[in-house]
Protein backbone atom coordinates (compact mmCIF):
# COMPACT_ATOMS: atom_id res chain seq x y z
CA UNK A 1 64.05 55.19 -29.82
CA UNK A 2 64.09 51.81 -31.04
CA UNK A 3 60.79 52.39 -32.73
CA UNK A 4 62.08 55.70 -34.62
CA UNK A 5 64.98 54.03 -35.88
CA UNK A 6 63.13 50.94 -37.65
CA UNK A 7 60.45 53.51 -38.96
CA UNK A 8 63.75 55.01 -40.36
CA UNK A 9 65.14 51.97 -41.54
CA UNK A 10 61.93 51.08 -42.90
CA UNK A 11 61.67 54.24 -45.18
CA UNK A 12 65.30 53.99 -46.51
CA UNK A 13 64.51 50.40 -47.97
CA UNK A 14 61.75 51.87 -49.78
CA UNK A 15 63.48 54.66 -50.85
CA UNK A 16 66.45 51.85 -52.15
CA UNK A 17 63.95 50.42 -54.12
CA UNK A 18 62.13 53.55 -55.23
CA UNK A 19 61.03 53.50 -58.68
CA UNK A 20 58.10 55.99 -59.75
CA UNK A 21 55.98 57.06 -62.89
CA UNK A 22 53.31 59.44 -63.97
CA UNK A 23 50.99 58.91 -65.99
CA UNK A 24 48.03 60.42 -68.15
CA UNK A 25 44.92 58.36 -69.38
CA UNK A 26 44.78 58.95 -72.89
CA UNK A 27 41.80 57.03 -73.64
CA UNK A 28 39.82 59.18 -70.79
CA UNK A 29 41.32 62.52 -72.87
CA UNK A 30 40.65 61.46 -76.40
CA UNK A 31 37.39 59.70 -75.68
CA UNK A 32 35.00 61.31 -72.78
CA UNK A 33 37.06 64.59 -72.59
CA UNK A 34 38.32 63.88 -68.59
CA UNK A 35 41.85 64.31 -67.58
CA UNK A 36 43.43 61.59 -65.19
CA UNK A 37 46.80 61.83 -63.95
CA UNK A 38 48.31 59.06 -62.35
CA UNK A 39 51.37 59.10 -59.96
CA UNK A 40 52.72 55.11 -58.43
CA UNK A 41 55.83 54.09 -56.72
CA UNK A 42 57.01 51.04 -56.41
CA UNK A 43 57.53 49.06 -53.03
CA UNK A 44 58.85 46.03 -54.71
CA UNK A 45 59.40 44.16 -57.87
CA UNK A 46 55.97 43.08 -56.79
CA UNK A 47 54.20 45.75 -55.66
CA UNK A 48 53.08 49.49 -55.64
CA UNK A 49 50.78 51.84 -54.36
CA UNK A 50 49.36 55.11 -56.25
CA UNK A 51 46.98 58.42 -56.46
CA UNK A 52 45.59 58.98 -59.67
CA UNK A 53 43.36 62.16 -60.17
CA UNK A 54 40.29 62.78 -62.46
CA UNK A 55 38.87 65.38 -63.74
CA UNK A 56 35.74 65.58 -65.66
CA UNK A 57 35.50 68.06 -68.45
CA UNK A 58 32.33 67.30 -70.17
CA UNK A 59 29.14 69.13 -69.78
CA UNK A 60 26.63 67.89 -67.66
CA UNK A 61 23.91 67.49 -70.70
CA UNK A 62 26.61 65.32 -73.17
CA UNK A 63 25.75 62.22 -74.52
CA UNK A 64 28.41 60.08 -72.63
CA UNK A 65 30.39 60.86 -70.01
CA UNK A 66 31.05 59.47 -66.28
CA UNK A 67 28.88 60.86 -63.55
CA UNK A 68 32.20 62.22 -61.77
CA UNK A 69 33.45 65.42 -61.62
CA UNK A 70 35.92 64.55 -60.01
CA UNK A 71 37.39 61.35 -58.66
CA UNK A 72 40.43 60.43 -55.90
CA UNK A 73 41.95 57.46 -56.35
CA UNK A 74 44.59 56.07 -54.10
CA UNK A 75 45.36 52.49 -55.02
CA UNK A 76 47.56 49.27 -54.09
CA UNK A 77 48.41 47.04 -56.98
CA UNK A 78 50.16 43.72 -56.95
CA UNK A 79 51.93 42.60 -59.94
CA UNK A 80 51.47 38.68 -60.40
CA UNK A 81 54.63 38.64 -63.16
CA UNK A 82 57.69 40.13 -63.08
CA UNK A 83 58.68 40.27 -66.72
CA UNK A 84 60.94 43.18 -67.63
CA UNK A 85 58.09 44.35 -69.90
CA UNK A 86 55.18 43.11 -69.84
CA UNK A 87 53.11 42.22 -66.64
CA UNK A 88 49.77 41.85 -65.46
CA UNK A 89 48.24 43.27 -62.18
CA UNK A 90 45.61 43.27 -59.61
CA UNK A 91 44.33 46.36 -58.40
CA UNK A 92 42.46 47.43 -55.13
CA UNK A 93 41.16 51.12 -54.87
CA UNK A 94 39.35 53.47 -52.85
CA UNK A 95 37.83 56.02 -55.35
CA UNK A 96 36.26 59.57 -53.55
CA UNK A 97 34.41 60.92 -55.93
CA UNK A 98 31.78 64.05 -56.45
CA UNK A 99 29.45 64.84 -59.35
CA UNK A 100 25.98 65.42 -59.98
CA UNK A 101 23.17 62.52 -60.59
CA UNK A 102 19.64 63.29 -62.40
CA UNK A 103 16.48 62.76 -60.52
CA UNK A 104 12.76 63.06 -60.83
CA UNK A 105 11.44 63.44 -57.91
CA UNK A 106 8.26 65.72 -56.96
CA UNK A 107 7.28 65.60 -60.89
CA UNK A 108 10.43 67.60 -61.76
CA UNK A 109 13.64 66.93 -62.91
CA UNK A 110 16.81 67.92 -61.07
CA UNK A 111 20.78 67.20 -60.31
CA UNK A 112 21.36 65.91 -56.90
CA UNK A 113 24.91 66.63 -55.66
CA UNK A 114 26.83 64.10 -54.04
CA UNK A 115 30.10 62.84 -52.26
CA UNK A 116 30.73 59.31 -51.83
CA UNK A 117 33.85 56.78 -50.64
CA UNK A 118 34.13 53.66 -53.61
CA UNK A 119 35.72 50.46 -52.38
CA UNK A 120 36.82 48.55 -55.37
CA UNK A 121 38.75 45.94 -57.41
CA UNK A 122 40.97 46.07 -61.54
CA UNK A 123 43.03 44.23 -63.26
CA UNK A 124 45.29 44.94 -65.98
CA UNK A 125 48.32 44.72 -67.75
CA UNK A 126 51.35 47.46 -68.13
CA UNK A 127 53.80 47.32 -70.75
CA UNK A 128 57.50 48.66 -69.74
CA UNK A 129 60.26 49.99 -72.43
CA UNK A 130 63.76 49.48 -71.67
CA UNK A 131 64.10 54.22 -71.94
CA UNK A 132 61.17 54.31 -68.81
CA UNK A 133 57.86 54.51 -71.24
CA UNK A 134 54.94 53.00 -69.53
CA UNK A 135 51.62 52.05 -70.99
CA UNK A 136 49.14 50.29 -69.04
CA UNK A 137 45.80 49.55 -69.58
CA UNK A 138 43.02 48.25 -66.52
CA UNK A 139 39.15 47.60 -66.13
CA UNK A 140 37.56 47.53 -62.75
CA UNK A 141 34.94 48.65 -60.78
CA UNK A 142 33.97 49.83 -57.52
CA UNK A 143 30.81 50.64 -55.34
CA UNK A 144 29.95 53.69 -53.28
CA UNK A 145 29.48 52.73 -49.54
CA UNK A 146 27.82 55.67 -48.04
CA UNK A 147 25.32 58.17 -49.84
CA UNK A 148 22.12 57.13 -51.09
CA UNK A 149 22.39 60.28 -53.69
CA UNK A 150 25.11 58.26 -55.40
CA UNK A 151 25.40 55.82 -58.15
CA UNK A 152 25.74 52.65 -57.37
CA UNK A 153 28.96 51.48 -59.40
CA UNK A 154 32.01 53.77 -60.41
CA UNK A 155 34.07 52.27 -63.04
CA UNK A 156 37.74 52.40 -63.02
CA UNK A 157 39.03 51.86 -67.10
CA UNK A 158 41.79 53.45 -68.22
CA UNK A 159 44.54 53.23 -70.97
CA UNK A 160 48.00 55.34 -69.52
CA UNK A 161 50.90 56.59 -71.40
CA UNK A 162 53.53 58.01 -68.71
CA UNK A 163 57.20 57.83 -67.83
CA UNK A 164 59.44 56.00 -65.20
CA UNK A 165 62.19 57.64 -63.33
């Protein structure tokens, strides 16, 4: 009983606390044609933790684009100022992520599907309006752990235009 009652207890001080945004990566939309959508709440004045969503809408065959087709992206970030608007953040990040990756093996060339787990690191700043508008902008990267099909690094970079409620 006593247990259930600080899990309780626990919750409703987040709760207290509770502020939360969404967010969609502009840069990813206008740039590679991928959506990202971003969701964090806040623990603290210090701290948050997130899912952010990607989606990759390019053809296979463009000229630039991530290997992704999709990419899961829970996250913790820790913000090392408290400024009412501006402040700049660490990031850490477990990305799960699918796509397709060329290869030439046996004298031909084909896409090798994969799913891999990314462990990874950003950093970045996030600008906050007085009405709730959030941008935020990061750079980071991360490295698949377990298929051998995968690429190596997946890059987290991002520029976010959202709202906080």
């Amino acid at each position: 009983m006593k247990k259930f009652i600080l899990f309780f207890a626990f919750l409703v001080s987040i709760s207290c606390f509770s502020q939360k945004e969404i967010k969609l990566d502009v840069a990813d939309a206008l740039v590679i044609r991928s959506l990202e959508f971003s969701y964090e709440n806040y623990i603290n004045e210090n701290s948050s933790f997130g899912i952010s969503a990607l989606f990759n809408l390019a053809k296979q065959s463009a000229d630039f684009r991530y290997n992704e087709n999709m990419m899961i992206t829970p996250y913790y970030r820790h913000y090392f100022t408290t400024e009412k608007q501006w402040n700049f953040f660490g990031e850490g990040f477990l990305g799960i992520n699918s796509g397709k990756k060329e290869s030439t093996k046996d004298s031909g060339v084909y896409d090798l599907k994969y799913t891999d787990g990314a462990l990874g690191i950003a950093v970045g700043t996030k600008y906050v309006s007085t009405g709730g508008l959030i941008i935020d902008a990061y750079a980071g990267v991360g490295r698949n752990l377990f298929g051998s099909d995968s690429p190596v690094l997946v890059p987290r970079v991002g520029v976010n235009v959202g709202w906080r409620f």
